[in-house]
N, C-alpha and C. Protein backbone atom coordinates (compact mmCIF):
# COMPACT_ATOMS: atom_id res chain seq x y z
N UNK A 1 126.92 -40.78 -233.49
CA UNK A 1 126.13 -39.57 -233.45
C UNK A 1 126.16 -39.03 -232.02
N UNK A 2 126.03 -38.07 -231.96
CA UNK A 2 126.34 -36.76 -230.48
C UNK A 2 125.13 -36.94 -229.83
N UNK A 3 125.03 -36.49 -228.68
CA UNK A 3 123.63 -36.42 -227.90
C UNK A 3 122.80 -35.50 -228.68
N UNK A 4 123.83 -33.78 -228.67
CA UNK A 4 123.13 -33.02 -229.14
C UNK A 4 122.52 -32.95 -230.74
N UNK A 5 123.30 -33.52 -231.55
CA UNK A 5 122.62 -34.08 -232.78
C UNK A 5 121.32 -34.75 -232.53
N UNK A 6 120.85 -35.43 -232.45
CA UNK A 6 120.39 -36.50 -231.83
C UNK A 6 118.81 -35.97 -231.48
N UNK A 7 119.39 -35.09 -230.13
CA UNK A 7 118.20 -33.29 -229.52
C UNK A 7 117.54 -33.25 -230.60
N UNK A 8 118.48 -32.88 -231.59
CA UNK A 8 118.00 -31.31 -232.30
C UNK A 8 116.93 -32.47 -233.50
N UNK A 9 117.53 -33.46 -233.82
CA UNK A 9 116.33 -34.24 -235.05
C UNK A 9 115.15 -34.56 -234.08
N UNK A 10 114.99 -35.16 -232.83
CA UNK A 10 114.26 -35.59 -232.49
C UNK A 10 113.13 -34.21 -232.19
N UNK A 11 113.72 -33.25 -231.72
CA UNK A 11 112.83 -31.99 -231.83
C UNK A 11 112.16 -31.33 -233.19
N UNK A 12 113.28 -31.70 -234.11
CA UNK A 12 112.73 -31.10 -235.76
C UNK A 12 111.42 -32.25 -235.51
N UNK A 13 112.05 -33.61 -235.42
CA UNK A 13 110.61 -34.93 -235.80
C UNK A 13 109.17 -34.42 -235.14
N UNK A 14 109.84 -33.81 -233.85
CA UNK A 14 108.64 -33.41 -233.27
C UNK A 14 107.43 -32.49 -233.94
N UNK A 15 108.30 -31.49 -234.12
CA UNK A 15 108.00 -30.57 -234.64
C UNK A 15 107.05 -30.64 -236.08
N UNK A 16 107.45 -31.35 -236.93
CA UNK A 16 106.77 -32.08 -238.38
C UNK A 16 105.90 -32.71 -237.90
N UNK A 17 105.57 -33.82 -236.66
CA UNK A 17 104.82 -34.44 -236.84
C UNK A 17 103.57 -33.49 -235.93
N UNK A 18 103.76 -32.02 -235.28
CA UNK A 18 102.91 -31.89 -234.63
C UNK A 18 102.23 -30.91 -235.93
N UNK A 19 102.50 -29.97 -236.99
CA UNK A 19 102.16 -29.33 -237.75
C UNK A 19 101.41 -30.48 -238.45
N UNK A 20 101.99 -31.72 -238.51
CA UNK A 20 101.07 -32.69 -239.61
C UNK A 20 99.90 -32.52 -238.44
N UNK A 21 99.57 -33.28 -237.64
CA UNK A 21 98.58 -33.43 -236.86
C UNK A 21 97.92 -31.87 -236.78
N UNK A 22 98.20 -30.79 -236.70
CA UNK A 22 97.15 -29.90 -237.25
C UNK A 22 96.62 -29.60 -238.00
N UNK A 23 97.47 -29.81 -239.13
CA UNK A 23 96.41 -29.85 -240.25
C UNK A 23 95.63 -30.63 -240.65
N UNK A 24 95.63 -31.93 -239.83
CA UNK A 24 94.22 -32.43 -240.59
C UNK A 24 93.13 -32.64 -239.65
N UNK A 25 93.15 -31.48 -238.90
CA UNK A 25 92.17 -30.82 -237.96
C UNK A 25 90.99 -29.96 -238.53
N UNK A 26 92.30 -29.68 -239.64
CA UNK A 26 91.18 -28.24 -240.65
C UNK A 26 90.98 -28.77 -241.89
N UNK A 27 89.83 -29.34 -241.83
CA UNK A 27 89.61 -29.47 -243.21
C UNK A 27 89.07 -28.33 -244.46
N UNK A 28 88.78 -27.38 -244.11
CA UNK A 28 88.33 -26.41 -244.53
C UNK A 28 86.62 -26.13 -245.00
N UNK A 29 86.30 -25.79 -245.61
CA UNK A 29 84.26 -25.55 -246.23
C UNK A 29 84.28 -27.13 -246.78
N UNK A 30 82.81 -27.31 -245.93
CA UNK A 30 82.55 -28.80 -246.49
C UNK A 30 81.34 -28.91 -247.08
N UNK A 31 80.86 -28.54 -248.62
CA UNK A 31 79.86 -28.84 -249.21
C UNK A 31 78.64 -29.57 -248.90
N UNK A 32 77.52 -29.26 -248.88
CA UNK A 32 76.37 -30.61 -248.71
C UNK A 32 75.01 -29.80 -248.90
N UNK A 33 74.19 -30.77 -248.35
CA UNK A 33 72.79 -30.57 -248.03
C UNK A 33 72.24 -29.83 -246.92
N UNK A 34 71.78 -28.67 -246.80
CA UNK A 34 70.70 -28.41 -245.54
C UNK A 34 69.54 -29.02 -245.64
N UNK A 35 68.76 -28.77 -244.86
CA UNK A 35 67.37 -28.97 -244.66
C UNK A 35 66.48 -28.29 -243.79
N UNK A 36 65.14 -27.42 -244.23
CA UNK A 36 64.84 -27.05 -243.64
C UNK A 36 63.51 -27.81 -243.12
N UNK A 37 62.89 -27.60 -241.87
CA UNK A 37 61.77 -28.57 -240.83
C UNK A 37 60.53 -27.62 -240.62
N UNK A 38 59.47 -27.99 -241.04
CA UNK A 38 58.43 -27.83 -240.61
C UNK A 38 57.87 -27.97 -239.03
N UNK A 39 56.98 -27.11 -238.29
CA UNK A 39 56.77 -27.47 -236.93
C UNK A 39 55.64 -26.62 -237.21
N UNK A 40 54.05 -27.63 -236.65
CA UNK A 40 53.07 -26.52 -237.39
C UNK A 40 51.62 -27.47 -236.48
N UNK A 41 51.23 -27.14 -235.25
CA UNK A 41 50.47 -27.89 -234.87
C UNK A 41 48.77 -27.40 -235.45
N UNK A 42 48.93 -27.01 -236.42
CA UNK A 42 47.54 -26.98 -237.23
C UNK A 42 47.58 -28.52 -238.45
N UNK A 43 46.62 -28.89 -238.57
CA UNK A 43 45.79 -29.80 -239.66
C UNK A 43 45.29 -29.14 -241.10
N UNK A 44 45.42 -29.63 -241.77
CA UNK A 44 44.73 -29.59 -243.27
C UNK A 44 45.99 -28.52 -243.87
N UNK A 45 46.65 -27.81 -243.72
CA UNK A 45 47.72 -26.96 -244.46
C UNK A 45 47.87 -27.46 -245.82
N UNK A 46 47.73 -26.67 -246.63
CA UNK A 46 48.27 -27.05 -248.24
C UNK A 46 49.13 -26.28 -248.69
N UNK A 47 49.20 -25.35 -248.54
CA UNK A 47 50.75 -24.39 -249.14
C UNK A 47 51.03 -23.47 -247.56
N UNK A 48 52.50 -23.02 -248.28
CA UNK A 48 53.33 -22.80 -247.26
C UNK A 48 54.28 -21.61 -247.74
N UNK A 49 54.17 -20.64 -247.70
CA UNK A 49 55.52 -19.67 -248.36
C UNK A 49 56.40 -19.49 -247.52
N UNK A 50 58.05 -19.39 -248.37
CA UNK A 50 58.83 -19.18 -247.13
C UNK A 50 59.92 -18.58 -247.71
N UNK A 51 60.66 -18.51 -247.05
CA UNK A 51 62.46 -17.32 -246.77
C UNK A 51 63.34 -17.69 -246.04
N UNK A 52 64.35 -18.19 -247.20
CA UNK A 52 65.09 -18.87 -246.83
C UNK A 52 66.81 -18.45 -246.66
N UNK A 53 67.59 -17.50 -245.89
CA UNK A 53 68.96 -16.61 -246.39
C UNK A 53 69.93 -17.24 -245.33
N UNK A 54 71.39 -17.12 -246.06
CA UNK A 54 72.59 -17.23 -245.18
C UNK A 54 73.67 -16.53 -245.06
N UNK A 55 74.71 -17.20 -245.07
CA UNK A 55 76.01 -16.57 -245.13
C UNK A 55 76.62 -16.60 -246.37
N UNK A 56 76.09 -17.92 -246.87
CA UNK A 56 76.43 -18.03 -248.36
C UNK A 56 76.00 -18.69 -249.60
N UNK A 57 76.41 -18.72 -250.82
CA UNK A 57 75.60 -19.01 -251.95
C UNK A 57 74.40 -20.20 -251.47
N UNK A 58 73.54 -20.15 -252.12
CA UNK A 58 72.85 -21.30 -252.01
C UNK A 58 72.60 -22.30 -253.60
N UNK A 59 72.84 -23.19 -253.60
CA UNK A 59 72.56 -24.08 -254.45
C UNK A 59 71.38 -24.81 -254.98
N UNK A 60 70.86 -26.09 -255.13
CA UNK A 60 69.62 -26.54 -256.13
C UNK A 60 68.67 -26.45 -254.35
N UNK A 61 67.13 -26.26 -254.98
CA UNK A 61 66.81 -26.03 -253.85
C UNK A 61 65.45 -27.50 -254.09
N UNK A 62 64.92 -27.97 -253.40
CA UNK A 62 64.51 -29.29 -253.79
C UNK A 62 63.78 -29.70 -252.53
N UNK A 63 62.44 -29.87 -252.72
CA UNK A 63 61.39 -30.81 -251.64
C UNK A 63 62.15 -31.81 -250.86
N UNK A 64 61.79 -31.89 -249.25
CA UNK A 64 62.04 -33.67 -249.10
C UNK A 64 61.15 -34.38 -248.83
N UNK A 65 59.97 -34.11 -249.59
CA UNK A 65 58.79 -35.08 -249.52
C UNK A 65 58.51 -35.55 -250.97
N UNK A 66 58.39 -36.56 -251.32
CA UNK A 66 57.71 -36.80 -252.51
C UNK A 66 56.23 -36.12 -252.83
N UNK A 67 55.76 -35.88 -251.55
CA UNK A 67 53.99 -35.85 -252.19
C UNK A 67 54.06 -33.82 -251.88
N UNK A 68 55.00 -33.33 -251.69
CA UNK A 68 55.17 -31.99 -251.51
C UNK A 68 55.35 -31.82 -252.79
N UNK A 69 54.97 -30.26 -253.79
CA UNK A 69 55.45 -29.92 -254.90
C UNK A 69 56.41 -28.57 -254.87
N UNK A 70 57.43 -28.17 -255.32
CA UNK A 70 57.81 -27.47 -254.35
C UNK A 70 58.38 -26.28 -255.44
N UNK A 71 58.36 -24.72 -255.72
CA UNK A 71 58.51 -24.07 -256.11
C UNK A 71 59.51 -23.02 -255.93
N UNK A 72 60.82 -22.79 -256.16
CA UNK A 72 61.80 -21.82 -255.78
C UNK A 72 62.33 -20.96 -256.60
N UNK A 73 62.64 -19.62 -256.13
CA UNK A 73 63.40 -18.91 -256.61
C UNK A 73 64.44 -18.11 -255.57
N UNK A 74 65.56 -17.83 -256.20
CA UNK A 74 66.64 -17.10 -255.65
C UNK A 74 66.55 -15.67 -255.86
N UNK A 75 66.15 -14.64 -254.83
CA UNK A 75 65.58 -13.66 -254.66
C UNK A 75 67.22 -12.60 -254.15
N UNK A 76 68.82 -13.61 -254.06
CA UNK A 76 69.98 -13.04 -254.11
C UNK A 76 70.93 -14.33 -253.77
N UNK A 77 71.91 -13.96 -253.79
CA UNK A 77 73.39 -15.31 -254.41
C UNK A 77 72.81 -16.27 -252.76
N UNK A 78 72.30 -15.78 -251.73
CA UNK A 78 71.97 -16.50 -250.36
C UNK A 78 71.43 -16.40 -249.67
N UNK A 79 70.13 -16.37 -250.79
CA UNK A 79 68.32 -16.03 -250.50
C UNK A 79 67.84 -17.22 -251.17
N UNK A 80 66.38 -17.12 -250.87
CA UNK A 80 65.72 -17.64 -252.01
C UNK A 80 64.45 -17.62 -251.43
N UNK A 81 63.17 -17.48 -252.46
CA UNK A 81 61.92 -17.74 -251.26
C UNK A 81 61.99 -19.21 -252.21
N UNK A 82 60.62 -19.66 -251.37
CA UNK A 82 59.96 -21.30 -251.58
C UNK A 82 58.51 -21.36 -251.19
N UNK A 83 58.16 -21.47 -252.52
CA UNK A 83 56.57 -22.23 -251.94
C UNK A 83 56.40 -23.52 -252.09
N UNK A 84 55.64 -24.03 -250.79
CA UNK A 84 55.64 -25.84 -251.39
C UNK A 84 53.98 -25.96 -250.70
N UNK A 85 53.31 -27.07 -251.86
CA UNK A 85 51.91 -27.04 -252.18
C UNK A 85 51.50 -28.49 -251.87
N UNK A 86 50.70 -29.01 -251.17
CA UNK A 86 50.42 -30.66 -251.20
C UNK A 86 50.02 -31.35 -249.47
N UNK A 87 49.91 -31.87 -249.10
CA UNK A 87 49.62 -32.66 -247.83
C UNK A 87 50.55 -32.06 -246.87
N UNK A 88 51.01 -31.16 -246.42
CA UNK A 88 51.88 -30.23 -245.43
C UNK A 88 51.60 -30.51 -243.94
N UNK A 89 53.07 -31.41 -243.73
CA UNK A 89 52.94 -31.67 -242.15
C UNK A 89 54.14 -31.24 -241.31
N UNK A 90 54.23 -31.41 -240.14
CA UNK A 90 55.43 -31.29 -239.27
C UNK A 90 56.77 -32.11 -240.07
N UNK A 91 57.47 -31.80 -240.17
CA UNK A 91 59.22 -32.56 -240.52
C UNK A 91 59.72 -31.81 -241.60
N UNK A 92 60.65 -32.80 -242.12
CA UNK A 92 61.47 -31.92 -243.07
C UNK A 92 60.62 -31.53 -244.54
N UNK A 93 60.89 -30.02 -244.76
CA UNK A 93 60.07 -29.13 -245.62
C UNK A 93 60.75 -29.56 -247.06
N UNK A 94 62.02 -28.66 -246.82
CA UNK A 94 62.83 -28.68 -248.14
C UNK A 94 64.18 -29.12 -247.74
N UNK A 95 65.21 -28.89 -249.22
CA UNK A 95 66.31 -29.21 -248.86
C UNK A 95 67.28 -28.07 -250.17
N UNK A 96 68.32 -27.54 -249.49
CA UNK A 96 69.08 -26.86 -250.19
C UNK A 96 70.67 -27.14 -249.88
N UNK A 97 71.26 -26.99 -250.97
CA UNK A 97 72.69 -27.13 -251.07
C UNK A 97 73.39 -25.53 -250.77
N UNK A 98 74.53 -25.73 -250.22
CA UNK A 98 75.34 -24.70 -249.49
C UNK A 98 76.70 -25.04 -250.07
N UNK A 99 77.70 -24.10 -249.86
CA UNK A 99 78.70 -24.25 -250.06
C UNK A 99 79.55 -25.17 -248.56
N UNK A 100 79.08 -25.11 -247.38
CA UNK A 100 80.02 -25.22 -246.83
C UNK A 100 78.31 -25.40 -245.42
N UNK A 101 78.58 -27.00 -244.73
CA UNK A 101 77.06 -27.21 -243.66
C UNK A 101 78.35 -26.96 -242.50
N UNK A 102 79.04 -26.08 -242.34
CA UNK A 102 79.34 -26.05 -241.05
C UNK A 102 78.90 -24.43 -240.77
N UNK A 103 78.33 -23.95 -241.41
CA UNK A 103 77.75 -22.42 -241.45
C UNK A 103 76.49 -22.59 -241.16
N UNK A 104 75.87 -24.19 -241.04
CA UNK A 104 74.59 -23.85 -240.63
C UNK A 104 73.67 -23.45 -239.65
N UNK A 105 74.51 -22.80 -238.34
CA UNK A 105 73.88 -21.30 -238.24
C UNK A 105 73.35 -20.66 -238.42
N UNK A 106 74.62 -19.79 -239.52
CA UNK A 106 73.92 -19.08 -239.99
C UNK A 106 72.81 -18.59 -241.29
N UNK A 107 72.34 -20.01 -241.21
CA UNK A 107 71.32 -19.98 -241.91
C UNK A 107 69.72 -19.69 -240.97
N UNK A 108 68.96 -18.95 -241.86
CA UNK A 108 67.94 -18.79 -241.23
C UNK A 108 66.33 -18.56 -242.02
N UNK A 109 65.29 -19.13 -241.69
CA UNK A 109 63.84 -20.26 -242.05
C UNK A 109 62.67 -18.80 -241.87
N UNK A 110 62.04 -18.58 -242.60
CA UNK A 110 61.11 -17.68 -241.57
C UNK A 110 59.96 -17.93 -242.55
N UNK A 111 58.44 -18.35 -242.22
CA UNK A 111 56.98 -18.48 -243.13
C UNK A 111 56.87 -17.08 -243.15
N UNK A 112 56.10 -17.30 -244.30
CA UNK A 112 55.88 -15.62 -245.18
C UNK A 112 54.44 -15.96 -244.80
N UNK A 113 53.68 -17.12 -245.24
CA UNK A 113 52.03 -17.19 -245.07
C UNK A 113 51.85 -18.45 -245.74
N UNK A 114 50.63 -19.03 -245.16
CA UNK A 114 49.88 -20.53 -245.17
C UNK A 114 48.67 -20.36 -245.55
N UNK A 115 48.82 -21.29 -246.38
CA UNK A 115 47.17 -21.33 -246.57
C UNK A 115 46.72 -23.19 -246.46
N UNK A 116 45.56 -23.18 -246.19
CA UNK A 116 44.70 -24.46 -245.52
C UNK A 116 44.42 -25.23 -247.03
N UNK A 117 44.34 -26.27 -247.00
CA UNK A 117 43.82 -27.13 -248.04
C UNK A 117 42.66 -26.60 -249.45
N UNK A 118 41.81 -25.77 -248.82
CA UNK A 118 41.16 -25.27 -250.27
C UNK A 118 41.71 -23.99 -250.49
N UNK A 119 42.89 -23.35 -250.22
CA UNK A 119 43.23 -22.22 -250.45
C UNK A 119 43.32 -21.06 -249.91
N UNK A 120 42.12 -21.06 -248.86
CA UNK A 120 42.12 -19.93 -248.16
C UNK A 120 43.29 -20.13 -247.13
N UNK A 121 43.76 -18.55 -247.12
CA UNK A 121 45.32 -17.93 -246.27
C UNK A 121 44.51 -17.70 -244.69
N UNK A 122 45.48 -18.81 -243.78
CA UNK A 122 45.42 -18.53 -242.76
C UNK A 122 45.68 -17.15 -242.07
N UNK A 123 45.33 -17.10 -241.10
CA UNK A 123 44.70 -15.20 -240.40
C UNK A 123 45.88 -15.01 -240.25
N UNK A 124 46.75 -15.31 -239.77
CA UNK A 124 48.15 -15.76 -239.18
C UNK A 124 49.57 -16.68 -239.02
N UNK A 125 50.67 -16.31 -239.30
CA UNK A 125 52.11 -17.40 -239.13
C UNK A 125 52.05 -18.05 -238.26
N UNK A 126 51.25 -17.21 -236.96
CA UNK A 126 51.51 -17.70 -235.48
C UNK A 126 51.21 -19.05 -235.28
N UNK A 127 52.29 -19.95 -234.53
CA UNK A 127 52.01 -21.64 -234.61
C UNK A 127 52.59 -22.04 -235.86
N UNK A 128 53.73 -21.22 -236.73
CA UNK A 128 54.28 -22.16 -237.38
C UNK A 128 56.19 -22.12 -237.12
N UNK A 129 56.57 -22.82 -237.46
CA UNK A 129 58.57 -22.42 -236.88
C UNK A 129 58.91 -23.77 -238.08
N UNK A 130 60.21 -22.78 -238.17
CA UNK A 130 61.37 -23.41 -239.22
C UNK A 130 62.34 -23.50 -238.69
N UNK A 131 63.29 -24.59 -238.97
CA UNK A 131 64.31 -24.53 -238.42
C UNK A 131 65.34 -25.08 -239.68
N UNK A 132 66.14 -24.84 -239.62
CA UNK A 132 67.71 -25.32 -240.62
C UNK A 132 68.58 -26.05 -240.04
N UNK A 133 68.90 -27.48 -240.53
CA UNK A 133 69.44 -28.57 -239.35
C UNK A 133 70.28 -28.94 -241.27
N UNK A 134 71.30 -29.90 -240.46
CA UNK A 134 72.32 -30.54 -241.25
C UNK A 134 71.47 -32.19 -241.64
């Protein structure tokens, strides 16, 4: 075999093995779980309304507390509000499925209104924050 033979495979080899190594760089939309977090330095809270939208579809939408009860509807294909009713503290609120948790960004949490343990609606949101984490 020639030098230049020789060149030219070892450059094709190159070449194949560097396109392999990019592609499995990209894996493409990776399905899962969000979660959204409570942060709420008030006491006694019993319900919680909220709004929940992204970039894209949203899937089953589901408490991550056992002692939370938790109520949803999809208000568009990557909306949804949520009320959740029960012992309401700081951490994780709910949990929703996405097409793809590397968009979670652009997902975004916002309280509609709270109300305190016997029902009555707090005066104000102010002092409560959501956040959307993987």
């Amino acid at each position: 075999m020639n030098v230049a033979k020789a060149s030219r495979r070892l450059r094709v080899a190159g070449l194949v093995i560097a396109e392999i190594l990019s592609a499995c760089g990209d894996e493409g939309p990776v399905p899962g779980v969000l979660t959204v977090s409570l942060s709420s330095a008030n006491m006694g809270d019993g319900a919680i309304a909220v709004v929940v939208s992204g970039p894209g579809p949203v899937g089953s939408v589901e408490s991550a507390s056992p002692s939370v009860l938790l109520f949803s509807r999809l208000t568009a294909p990557s909306s949804f509000n949520a009320a959740a009713f029960g012992d309401l503290r700081s951490g994780p609120l709910l949990r929703f499925g996405v097409p793809d948790v590397g968009q979670v960004g652009g997902y975004t949490a916002r309280v509609l209104e709270v109300a305190d343990v016997t029902g009555a609606l707090r005066g104000s949101a102010a002092g409560y924050a959501l956040a959307v984490s993987r």
